[in-house]
PDB file of N, CA and C in Angstrom:
ATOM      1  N   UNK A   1    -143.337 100.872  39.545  1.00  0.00           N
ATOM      2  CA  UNK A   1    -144.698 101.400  39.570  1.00  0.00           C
ATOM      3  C   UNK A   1    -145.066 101.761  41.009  1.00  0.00           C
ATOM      4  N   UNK A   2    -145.958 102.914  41.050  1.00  0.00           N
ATOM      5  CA  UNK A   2    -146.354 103.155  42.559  1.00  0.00           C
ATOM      6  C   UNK A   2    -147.304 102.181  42.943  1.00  0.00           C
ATOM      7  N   UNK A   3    -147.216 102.301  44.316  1.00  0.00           N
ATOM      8  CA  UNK A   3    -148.268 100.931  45.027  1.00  0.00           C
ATOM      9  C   UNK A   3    -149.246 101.854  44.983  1.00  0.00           C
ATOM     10  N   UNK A   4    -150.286 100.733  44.751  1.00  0.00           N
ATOM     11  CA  UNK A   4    -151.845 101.042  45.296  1.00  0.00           C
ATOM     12  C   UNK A   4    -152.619 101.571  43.679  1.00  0.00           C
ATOM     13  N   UNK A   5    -153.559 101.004  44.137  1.00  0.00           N
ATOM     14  CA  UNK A   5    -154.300 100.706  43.091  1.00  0.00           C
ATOM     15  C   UNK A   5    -155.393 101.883  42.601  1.00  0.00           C
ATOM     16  N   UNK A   6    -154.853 102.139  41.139  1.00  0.00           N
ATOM     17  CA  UNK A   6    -155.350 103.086  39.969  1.00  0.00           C
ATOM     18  C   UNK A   6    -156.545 103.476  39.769  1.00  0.00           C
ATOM     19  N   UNK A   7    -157.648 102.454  40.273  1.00  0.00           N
ATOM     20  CA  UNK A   7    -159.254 103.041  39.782  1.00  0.00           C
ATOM     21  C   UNK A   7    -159.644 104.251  39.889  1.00  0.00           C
ATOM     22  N   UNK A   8    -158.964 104.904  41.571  1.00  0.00           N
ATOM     23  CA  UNK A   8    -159.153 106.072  41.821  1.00  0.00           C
ATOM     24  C   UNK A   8    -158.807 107.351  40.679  1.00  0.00           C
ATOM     25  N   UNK A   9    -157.432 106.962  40.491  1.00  0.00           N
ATOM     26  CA  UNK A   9    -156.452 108.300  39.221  1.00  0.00           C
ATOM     27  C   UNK A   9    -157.894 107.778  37.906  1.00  0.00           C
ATOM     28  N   UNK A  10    -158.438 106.711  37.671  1.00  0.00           N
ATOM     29  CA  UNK A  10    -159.030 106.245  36.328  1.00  0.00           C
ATOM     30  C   UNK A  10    -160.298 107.617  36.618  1.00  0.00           C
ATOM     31  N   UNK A  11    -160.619 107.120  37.917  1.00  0.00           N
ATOM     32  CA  UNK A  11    -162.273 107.917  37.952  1.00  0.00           C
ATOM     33  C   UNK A  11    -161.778 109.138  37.888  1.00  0.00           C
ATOM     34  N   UNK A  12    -160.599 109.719  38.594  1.00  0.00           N
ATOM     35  CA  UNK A  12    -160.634 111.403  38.632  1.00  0.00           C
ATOM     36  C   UNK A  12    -160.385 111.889  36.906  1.00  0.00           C
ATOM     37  N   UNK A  13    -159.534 111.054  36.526  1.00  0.00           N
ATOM     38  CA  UNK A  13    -159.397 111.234  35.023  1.00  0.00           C
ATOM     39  C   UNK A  13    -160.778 111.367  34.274  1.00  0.00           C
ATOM     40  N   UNK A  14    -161.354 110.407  34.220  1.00  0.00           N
ATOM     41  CA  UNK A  14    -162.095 110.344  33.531  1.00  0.00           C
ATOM     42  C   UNK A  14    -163.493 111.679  33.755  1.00  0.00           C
ATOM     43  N   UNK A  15    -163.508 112.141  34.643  1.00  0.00           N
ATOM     44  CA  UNK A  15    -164.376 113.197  35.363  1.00  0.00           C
ATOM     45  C   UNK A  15    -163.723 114.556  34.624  1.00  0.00           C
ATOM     46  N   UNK A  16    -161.953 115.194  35.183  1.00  0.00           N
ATOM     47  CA  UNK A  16    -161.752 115.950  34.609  1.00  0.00           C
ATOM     48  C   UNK A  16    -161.100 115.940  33.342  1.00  0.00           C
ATOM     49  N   UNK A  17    -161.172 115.009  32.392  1.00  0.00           N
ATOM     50  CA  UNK A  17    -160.592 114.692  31.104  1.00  0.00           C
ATOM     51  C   UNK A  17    -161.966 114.488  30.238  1.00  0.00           C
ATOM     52  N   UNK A  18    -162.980 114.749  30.367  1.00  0.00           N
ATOM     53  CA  UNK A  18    -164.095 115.334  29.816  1.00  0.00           C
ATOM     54  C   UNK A  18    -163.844 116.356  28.857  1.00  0.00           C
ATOM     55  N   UNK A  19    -164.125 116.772  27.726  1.00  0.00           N
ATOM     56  CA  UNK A  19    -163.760 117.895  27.037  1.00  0.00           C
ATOM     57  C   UNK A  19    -164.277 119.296  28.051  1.00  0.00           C
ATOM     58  N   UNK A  20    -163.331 120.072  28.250  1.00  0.00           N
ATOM     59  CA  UNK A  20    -163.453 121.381  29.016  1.00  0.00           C
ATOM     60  C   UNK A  20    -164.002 121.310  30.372  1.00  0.00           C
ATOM     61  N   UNK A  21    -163.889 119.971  31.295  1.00  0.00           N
ATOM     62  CA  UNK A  21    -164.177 120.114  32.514  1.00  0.00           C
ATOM     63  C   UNK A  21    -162.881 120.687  32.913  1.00  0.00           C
ATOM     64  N   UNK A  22    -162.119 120.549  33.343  1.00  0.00           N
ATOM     65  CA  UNK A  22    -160.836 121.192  33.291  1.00  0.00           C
ATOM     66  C   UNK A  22    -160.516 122.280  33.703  1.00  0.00           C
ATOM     67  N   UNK A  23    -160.921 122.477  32.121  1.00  0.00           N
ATOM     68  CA  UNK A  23    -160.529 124.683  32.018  1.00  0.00           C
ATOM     69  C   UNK A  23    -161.662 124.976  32.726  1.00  0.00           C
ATOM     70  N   UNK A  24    -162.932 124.448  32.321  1.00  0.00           N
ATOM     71  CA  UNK A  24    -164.429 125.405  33.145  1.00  0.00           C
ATOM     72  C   UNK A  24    -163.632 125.423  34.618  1.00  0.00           C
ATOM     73  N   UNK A  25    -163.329 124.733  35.721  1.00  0.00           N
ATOM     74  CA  UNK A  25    -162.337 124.789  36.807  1.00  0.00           C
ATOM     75  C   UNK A  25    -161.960 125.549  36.691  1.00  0.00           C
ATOM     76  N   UNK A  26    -160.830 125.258  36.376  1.00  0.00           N
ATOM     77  CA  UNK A  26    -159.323 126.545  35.812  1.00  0.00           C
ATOM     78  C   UNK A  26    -159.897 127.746  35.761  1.00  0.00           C
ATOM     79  N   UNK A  27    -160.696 127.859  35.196  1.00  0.00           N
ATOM     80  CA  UNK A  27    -161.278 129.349  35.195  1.00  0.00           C
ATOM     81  C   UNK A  27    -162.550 129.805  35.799  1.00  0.00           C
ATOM     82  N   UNK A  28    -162.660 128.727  36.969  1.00  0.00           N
ATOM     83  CA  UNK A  28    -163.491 128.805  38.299  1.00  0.00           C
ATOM     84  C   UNK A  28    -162.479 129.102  39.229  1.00  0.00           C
ATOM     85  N   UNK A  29    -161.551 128.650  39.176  1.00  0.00           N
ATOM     86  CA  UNK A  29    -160.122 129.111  40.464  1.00  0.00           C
ATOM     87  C   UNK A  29    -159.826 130.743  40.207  1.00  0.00           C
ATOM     88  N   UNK A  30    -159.629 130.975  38.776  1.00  0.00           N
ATOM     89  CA  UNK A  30    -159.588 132.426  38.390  1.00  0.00           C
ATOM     90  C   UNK A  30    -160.968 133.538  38.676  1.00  0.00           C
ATOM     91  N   UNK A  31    -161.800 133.123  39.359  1.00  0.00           N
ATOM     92  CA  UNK A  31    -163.098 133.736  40.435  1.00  0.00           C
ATOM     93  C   UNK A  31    -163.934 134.200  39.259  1.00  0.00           C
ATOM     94  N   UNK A  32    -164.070 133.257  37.748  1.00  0.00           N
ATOM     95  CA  UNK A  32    -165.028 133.686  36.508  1.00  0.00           C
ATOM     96  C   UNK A  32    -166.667 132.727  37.527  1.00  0.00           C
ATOM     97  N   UNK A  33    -167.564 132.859  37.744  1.00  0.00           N
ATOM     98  CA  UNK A  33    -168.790 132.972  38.487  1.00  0.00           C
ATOM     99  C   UNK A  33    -169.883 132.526  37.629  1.00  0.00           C
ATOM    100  N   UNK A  34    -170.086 133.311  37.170  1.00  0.00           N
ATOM    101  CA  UNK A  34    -171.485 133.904  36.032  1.00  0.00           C
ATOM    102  C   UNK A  34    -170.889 132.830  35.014  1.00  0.00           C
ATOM    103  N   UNK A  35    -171.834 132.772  34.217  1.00  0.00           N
ATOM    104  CA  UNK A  35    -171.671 131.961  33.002  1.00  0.00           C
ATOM    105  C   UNK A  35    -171.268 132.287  31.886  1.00  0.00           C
ATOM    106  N   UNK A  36    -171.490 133.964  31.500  1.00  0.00           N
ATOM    107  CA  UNK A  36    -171.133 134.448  30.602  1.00  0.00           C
ATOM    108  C   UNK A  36    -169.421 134.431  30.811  1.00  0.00           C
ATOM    109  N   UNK A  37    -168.839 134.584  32.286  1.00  0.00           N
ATOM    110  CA  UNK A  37    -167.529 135.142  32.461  1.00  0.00           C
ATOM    111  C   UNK A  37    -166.981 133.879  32.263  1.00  0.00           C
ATOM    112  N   UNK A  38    -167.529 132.979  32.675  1.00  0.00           N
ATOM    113  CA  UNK A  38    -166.709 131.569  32.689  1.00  0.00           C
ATOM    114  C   UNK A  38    -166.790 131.126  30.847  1.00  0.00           C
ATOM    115  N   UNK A  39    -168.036 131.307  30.451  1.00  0.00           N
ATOM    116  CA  UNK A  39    -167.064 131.327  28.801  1.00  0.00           C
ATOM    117  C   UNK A  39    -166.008 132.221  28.152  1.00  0.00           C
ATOM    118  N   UNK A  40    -166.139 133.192  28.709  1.00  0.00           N
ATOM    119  CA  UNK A  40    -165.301 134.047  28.357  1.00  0.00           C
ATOM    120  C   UNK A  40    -163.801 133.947  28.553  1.00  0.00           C
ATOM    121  N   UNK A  41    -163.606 133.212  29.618  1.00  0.00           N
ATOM    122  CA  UNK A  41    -162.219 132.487  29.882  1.00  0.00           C
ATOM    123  C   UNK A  41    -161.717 131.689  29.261  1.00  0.00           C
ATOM    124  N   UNK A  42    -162.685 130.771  28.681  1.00  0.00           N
ATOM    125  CA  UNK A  42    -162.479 129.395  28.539  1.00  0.00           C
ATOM    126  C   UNK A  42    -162.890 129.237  26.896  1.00  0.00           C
ATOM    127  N   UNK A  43    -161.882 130.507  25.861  1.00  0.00           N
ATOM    128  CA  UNK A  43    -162.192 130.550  24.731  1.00  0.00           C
ATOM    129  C   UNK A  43    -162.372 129.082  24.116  1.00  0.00           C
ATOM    130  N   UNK A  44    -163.079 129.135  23.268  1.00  0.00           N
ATOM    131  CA  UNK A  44    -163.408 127.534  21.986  1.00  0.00           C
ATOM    132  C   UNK A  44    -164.401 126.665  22.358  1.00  0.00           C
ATOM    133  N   UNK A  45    -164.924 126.839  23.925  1.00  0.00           N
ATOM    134  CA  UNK A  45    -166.230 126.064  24.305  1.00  0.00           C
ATOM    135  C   UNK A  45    -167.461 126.619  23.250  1.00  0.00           C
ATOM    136  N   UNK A  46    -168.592 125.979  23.459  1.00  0.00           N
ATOM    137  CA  UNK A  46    -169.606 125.994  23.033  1.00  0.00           C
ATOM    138  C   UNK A  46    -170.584 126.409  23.956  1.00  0.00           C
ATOM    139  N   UNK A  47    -171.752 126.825  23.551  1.00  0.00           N
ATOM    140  CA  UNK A  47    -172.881 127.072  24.717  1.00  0.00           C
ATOM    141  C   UNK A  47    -173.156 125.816  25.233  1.00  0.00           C
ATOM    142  N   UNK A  48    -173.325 124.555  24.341  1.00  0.00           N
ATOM    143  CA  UNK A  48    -173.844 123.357  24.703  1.00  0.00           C
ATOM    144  C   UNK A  48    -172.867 122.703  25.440  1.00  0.00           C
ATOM    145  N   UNK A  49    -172.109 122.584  24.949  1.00  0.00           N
ATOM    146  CA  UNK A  49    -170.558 121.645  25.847  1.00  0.00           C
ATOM    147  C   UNK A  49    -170.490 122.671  27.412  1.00  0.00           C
ATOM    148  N   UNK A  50    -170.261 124.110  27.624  1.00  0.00           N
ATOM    149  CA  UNK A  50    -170.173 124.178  28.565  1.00  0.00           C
ATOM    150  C   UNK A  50    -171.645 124.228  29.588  1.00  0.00           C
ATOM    151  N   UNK A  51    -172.113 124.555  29.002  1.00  0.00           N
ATOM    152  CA  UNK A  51    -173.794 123.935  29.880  1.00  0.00           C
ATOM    153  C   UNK A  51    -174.007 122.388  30.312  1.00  0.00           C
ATOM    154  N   UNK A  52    -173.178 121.686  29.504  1.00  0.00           N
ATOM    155  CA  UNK A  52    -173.354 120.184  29.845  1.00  0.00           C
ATOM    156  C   UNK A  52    -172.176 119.980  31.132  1.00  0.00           C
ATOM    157  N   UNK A  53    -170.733 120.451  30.761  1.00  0.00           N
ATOM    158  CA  UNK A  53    -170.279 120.524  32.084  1.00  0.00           C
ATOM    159  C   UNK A  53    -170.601 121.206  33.567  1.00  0.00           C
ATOM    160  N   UNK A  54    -171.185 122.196  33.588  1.00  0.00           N
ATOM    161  CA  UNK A  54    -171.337 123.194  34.367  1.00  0.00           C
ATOM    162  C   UNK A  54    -172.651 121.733  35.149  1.00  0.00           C
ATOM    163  N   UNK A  55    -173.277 121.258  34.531  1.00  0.00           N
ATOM    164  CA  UNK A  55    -174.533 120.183  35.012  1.00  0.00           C
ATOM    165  C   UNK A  55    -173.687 119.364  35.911  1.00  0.00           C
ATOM    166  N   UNK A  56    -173.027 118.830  34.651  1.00  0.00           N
ATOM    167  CA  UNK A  56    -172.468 117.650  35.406  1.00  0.00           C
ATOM    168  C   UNK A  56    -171.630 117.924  36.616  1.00  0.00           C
ATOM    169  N   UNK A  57    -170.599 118.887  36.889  1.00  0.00           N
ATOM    170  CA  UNK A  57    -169.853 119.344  37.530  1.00  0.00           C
ATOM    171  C   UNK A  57    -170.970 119.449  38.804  1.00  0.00           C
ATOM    172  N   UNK A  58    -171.994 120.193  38.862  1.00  0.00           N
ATOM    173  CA  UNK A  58    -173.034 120.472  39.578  1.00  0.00           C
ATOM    174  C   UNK A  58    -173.150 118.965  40.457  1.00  0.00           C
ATOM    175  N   UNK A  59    -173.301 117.963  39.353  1.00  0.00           N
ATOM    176  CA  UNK A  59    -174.425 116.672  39.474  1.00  0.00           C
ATOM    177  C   UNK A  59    -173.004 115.874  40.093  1.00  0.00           C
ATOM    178  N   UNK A  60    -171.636 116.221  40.789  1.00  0.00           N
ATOM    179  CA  UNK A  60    -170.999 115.553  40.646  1.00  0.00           C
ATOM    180  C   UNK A  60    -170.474 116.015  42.154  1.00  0.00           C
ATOM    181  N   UNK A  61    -170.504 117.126  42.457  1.00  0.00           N
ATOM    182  CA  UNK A  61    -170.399 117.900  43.862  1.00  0.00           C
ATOM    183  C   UNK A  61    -169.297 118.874  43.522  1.00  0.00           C
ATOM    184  N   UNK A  62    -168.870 119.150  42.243  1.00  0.00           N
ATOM    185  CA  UNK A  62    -167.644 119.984  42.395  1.00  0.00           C
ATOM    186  C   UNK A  62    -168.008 121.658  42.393  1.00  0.00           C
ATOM    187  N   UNK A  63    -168.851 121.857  41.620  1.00  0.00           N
ATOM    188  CA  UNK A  63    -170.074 123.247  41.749  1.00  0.00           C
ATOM    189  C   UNK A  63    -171.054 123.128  42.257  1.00  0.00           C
ATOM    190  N   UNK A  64    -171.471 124.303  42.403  1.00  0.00           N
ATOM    191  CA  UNK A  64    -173.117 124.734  42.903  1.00  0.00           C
ATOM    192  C   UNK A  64    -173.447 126.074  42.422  1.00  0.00           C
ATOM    193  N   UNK A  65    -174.859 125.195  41.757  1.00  0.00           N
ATOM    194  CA  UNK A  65    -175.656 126.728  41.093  1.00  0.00           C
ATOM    195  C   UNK A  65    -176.107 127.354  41.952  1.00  0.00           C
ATOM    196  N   UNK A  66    -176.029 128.903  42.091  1.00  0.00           N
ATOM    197  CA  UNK A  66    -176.620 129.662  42.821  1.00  0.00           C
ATOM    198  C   UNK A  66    -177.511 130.563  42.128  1.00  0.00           C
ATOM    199  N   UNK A  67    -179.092 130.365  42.453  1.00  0.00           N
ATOM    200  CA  UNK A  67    -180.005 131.406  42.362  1.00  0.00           C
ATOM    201  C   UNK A  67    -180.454 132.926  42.393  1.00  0.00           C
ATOM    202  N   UNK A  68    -180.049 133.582  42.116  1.00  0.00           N
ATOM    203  CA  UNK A  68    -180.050 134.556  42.715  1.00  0.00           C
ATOM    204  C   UNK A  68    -181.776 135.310  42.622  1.00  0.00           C
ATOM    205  N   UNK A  69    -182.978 135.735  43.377  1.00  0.00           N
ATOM    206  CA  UNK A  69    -183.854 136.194  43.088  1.00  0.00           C
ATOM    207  C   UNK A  69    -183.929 137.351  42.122  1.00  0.00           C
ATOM    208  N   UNK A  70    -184.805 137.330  41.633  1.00  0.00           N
ATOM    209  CA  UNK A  70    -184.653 138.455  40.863  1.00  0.00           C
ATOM    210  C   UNK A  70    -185.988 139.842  41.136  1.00  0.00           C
ATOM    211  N   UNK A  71    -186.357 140.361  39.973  1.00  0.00           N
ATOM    212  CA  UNK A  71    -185.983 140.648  38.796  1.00  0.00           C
ATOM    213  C   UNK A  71    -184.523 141.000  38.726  1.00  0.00           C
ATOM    214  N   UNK A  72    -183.494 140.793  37.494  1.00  0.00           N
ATOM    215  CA  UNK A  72    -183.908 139.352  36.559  1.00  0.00           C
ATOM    216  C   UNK A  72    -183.565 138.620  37.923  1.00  0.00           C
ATOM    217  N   UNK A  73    -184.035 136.886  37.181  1.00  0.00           N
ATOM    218  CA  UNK A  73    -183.061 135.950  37.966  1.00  0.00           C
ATOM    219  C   UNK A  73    -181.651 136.440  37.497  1.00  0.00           C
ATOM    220  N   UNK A  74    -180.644 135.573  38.643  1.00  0.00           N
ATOM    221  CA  UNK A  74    -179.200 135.756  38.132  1.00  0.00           C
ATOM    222  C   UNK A  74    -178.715 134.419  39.009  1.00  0.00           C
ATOM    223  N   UNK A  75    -177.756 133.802  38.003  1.00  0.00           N
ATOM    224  CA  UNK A  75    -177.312 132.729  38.268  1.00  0.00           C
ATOM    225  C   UNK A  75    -176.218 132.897  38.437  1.00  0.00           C
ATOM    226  N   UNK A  76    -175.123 131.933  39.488  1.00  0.00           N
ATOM    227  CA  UNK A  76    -173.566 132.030  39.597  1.00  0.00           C
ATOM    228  C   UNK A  76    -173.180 130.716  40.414  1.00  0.00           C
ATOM    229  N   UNK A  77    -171.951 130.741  39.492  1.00  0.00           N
ATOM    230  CA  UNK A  77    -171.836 129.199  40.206  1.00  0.00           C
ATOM    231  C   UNK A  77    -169.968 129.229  41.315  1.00  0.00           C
ATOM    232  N   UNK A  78    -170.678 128.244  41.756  1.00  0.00           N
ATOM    233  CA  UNK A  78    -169.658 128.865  43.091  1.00  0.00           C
ATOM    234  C   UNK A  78    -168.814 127.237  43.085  1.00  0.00           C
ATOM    235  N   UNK A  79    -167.556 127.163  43.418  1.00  0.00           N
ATOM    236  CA  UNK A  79    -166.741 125.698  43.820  1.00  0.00           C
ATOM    237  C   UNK A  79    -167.291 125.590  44.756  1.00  0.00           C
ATOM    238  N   UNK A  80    -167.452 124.062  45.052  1.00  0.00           N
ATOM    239  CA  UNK A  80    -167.392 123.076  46.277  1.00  0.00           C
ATOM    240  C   UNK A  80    -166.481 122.877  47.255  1.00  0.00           C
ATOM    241  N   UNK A  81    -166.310 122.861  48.012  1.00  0.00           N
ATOM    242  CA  UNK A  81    -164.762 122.224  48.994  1.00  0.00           C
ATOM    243  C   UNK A  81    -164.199 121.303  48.281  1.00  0.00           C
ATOM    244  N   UNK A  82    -164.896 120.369  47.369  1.00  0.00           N
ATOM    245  CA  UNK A  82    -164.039 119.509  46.216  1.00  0.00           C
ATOM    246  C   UNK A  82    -163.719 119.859  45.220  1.00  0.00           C
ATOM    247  N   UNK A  83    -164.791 120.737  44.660  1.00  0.00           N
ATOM    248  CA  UNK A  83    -164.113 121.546  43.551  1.00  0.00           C
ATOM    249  C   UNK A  83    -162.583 122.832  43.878  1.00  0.00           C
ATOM    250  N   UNK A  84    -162.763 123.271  45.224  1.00  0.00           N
ATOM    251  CA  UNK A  84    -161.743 123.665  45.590  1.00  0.00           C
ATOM    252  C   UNK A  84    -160.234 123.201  45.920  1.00  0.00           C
ATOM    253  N   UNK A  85    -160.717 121.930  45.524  1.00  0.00           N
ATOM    254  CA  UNK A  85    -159.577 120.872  46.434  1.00  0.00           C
ATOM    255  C   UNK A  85    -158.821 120.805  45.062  1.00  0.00           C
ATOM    256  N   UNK A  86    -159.163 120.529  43.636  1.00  0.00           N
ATOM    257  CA  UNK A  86    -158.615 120.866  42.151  1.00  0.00           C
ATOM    258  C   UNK A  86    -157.855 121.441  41.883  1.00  0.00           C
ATOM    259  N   UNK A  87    -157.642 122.725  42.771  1.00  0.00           N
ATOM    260  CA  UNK A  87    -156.699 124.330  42.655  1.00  0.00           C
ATOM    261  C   UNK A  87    -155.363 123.002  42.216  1.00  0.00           C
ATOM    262  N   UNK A  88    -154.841 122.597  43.398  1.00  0.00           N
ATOM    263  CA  UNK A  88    -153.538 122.396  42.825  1.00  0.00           C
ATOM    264  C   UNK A  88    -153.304 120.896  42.172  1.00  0.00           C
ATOM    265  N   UNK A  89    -153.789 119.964  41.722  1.00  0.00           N
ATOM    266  CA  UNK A  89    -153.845 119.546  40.753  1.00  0.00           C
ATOM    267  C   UNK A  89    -154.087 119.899  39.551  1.00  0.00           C
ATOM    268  N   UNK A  90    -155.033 120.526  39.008  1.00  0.00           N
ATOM    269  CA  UNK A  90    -155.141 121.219  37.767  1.00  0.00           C
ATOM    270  C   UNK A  90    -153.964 122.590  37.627  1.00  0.00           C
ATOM    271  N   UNK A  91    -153.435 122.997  38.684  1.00  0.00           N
ATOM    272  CA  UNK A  91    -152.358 123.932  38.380  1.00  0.00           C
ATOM    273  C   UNK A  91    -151.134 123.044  37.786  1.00  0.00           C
ATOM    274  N   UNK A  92    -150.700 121.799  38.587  1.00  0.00           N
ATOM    275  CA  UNK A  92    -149.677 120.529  38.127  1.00  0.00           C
ATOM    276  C   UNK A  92    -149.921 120.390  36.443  1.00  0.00           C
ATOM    277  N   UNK A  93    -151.034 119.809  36.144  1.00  0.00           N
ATOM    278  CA  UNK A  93    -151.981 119.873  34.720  1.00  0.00           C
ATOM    279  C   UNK A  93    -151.409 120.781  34.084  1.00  0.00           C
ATOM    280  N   UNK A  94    -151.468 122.089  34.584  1.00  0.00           N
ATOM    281  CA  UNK A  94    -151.373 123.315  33.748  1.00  0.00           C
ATOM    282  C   UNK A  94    -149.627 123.335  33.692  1.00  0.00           C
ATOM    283  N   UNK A  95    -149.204 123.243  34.730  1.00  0.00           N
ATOM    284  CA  UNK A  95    -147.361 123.058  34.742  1.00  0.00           C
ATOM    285  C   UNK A  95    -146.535 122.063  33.558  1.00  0.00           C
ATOM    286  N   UNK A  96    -147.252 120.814  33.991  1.00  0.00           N
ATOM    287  CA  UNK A  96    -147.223 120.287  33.039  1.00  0.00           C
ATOM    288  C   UNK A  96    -147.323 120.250  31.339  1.00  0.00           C
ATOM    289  N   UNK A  97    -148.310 120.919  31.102  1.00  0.00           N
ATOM    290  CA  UNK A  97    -148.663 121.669  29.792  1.00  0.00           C
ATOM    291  C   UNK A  97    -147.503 122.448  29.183  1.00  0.00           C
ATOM    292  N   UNK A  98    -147.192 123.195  29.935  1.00  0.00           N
ATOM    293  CA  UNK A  98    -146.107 124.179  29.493  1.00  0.00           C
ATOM    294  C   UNK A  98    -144.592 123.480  30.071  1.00  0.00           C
ATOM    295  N   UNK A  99    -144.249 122.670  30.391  1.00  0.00           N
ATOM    296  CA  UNK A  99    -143.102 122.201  30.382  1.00  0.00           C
ATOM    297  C   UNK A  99    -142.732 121.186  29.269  1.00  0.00           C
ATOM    298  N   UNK A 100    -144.315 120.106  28.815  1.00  0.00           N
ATOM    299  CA  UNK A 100    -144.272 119.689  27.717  1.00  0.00           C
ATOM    300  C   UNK A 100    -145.134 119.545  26.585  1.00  0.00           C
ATOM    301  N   UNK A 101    -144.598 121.012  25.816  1.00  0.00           N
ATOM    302  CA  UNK A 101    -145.817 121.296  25.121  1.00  0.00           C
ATOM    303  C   UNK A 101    -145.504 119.847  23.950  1.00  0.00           C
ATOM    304  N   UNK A 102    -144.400 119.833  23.441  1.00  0.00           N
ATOM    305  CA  UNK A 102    -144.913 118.802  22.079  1.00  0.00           C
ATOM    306  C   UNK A 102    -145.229 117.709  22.669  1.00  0.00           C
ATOM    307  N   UNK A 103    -145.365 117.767  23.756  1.00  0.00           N
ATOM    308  CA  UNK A 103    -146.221 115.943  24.478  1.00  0.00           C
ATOM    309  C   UNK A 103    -147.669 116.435  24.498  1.00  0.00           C
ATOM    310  N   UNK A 104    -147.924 117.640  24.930  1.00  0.00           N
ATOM    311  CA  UNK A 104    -149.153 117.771  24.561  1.00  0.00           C
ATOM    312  C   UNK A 104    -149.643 118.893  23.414  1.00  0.00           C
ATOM    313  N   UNK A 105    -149.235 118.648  22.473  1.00  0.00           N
ATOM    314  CA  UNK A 105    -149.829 119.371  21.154  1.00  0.00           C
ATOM    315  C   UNK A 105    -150.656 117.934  20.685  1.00  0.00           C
ATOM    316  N   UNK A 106    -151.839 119.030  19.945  1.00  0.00           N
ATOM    317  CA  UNK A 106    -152.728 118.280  18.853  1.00  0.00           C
ATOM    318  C   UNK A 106    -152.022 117.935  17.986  1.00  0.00           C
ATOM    319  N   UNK A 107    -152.156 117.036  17.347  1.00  0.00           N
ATOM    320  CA  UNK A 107    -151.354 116.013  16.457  1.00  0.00           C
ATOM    321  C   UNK A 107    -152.704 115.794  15.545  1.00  0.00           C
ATOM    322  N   UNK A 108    -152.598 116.311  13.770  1.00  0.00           N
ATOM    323  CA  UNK A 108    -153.425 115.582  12.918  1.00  0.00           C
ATOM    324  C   UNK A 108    -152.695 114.338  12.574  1.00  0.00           C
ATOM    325  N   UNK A 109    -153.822 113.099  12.489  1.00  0.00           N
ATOM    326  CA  UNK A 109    -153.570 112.064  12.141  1.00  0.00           C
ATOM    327  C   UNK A 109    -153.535 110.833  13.282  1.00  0.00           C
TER     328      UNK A 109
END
């Protein structure tokens, strides 16, 4: 086992192992901004699920909503230096994925 102690890997897990914190990332690294574009990436979310991440993500330091004045308003959300720091862990994530997909396929039952 590696030395040094896990709470840390527990908390980052548990932050991006959220349903679709993740991909909303993933397809914040891919420069989707706007909210409409970032669902649009991130087919099978919901309005509600990704509005709840996009908060939390916010409420957590990894995004920031940006205002834009209007008429209209216009909103866009931009990475953090921590949310930027994700790029290559969630790319590992994503490597991972595709090297083992039947480790990670949905499984009924």
């Amino acid at each position: 086992m590696p030395d040094g102690d896990c709470t840390g890997i527990a908390r980052v897990m548990g932050l991006l192992g959220r349903a679709w914190a993740g991909a909303v990332l993933w397809a914040m690294h891919g420069g989707a901004e706007r909210y409409a574009a970032i669902r649009e990436a991130v087919p099978g979310v919901s309005d509600a699920v990704l509005a709840a991440r996009l908060k939390e993500l916010c409420e957590r330091g990894l995004v920031e909503r940006l205002v834009e004045p209007g008429p209209p308003v216009r909103v866009r959300y931009r990475l953090t230096p921590a949310g930027r720091d994700t790029r290559r862990l969630l790319g590992e994530l994503h490597r991972y994925a595709q090297r083992h997909p039947d480790v990670t396929a949905t499984r009924a039952g």
